[in-house]
Protein backbone atom coordinates (compact mmCIF):
# COMPACT_ATOMS: atom_id res chain seq x y z
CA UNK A 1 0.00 0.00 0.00
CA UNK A 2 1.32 3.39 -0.59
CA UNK A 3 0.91 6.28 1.89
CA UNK A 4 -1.46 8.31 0.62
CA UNK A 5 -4.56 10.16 2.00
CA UNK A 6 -7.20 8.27 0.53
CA UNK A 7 -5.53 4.77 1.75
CA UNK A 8 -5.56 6.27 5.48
CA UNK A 9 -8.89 7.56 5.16
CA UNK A 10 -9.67 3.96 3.41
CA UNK A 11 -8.06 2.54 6.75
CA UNK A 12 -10.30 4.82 9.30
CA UNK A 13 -6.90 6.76 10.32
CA UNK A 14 -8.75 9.86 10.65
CA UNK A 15 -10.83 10.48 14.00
CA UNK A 16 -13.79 12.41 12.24
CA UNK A 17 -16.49 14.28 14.21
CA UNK A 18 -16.46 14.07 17.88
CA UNK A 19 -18.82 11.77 19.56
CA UNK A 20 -21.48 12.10 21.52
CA UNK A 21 -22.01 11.20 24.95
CA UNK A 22 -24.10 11.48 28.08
CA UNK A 23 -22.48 12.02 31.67
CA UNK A 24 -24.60 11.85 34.90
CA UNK A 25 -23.86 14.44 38.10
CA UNK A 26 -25.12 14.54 41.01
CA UNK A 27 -26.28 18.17 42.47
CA UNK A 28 -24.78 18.42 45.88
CA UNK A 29 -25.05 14.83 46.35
CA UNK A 30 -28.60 14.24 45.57
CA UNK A 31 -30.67 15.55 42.56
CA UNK A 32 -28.63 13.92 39.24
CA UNK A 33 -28.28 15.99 36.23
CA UNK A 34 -27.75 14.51 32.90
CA UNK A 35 -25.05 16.47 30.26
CA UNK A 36 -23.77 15.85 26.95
CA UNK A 37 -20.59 16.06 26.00
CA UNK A 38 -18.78 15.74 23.17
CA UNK A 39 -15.63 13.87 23.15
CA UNK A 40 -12.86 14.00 19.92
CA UNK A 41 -10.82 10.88 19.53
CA UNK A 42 -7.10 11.02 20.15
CA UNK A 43 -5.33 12.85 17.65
CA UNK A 44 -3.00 14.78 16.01
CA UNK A 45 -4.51 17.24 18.61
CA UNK A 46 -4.32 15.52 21.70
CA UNK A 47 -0.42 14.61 20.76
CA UNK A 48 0.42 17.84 20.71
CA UNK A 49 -1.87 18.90 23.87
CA UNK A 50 -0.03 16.15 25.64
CA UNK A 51 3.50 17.29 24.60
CA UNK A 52 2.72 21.20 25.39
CA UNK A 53 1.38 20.30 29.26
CA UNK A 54 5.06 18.54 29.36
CA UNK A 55 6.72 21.10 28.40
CA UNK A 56 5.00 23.98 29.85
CA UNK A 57 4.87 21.54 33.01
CA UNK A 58 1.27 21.74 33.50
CA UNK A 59 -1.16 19.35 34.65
CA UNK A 60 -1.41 16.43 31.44
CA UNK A 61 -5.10 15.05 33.01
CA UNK A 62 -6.07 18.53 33.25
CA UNK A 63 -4.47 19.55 29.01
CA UNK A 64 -5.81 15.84 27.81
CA UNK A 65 -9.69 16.37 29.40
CA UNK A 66 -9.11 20.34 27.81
CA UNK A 67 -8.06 18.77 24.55
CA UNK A 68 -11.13 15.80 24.20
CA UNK A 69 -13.51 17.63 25.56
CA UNK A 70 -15.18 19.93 22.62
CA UNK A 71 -18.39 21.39 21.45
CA UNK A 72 -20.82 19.61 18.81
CA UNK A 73 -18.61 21.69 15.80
CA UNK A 74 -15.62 20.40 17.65
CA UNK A 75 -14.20 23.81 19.48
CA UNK A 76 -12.69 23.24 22.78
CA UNK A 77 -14.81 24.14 25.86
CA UNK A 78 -12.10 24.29 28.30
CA UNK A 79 -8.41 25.24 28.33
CA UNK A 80 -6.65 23.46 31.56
CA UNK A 81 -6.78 26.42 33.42
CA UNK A 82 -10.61 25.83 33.52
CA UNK A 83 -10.27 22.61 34.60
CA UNK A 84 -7.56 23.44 37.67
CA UNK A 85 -9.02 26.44 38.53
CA UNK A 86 -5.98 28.51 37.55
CA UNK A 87 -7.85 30.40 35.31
CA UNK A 88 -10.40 31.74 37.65
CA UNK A 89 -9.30 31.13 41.40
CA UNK A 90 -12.49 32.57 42.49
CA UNK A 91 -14.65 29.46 40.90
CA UNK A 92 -11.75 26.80 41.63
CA UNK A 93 -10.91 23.60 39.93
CA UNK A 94 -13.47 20.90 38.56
CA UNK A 95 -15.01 18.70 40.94
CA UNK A 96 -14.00 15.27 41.45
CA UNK A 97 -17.34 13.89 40.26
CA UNK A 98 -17.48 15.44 36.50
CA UNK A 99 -13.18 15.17 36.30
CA UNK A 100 -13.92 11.56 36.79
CA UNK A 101 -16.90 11.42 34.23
CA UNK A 102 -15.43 13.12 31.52
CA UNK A 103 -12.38 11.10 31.58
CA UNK A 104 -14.48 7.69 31.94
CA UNK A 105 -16.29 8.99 28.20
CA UNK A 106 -13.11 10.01 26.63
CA UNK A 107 -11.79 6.35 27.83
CA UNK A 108 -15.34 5.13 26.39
CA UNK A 109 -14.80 6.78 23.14
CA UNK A 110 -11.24 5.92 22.63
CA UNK A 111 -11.47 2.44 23.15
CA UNK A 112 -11.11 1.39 27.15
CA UNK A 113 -14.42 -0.77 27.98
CA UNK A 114 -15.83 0.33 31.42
CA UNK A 115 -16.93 -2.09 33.80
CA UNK A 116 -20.64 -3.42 33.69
């Protein structure tokens, strides 16, 4: 096979849209609240997410949920200042609750099976 676009797109080696998924929070503890999300594939993208939170030293969880994590059209909805709180210390980091969610879809959609 030669290397060409068509034979990787012929292969599936491009991640297309993002996918859609549902994540369930709980409202102080009680009342649950059901969110979707949309989660890109690992890419290109995340790559070079992953190799900018090394190099800047910053959080990788917090750059890899910042660089999954997108809107229907695929535009990023946080940067990982949003998600340590950095950004606005006021407001804080994410909880533990949706941190753990949204990486449990982004494992979902890129392959890691959760546990029935």
């Amino acid at each position: 096979m030669d290397l060409t676009l068509d034979a990787l797109k012929d292969m599936g080696a491009f991640t297309g849209a993002p996918v859609e998924k549902e994540i369930v929070l709980k409202k102080d503890g009680n009342e649950e609240k059901t969110a979707t999300v949309y989660v890109r594939k690992l890419s290109y993208y995340s790559a070079v997410s992953d190799i900018k939170s090394l190099n800047a030293k910053s959080d990788a969880v917090a750059g890899r949920i910042a660089s999954a994590i997108c809107d229907k059209e695929g535009k990023q909805v946080f940067a990982p200042g949003d998600i340590t709180g950095e950004a606005d210390p006021d407001r804080g980091p994410l909880n533990s609750e949706i941190t753990m969610e949204l990486l449990r879809v982004i494992g979902e959609v890129n392959g890691k099976k959760t546990k029935s």
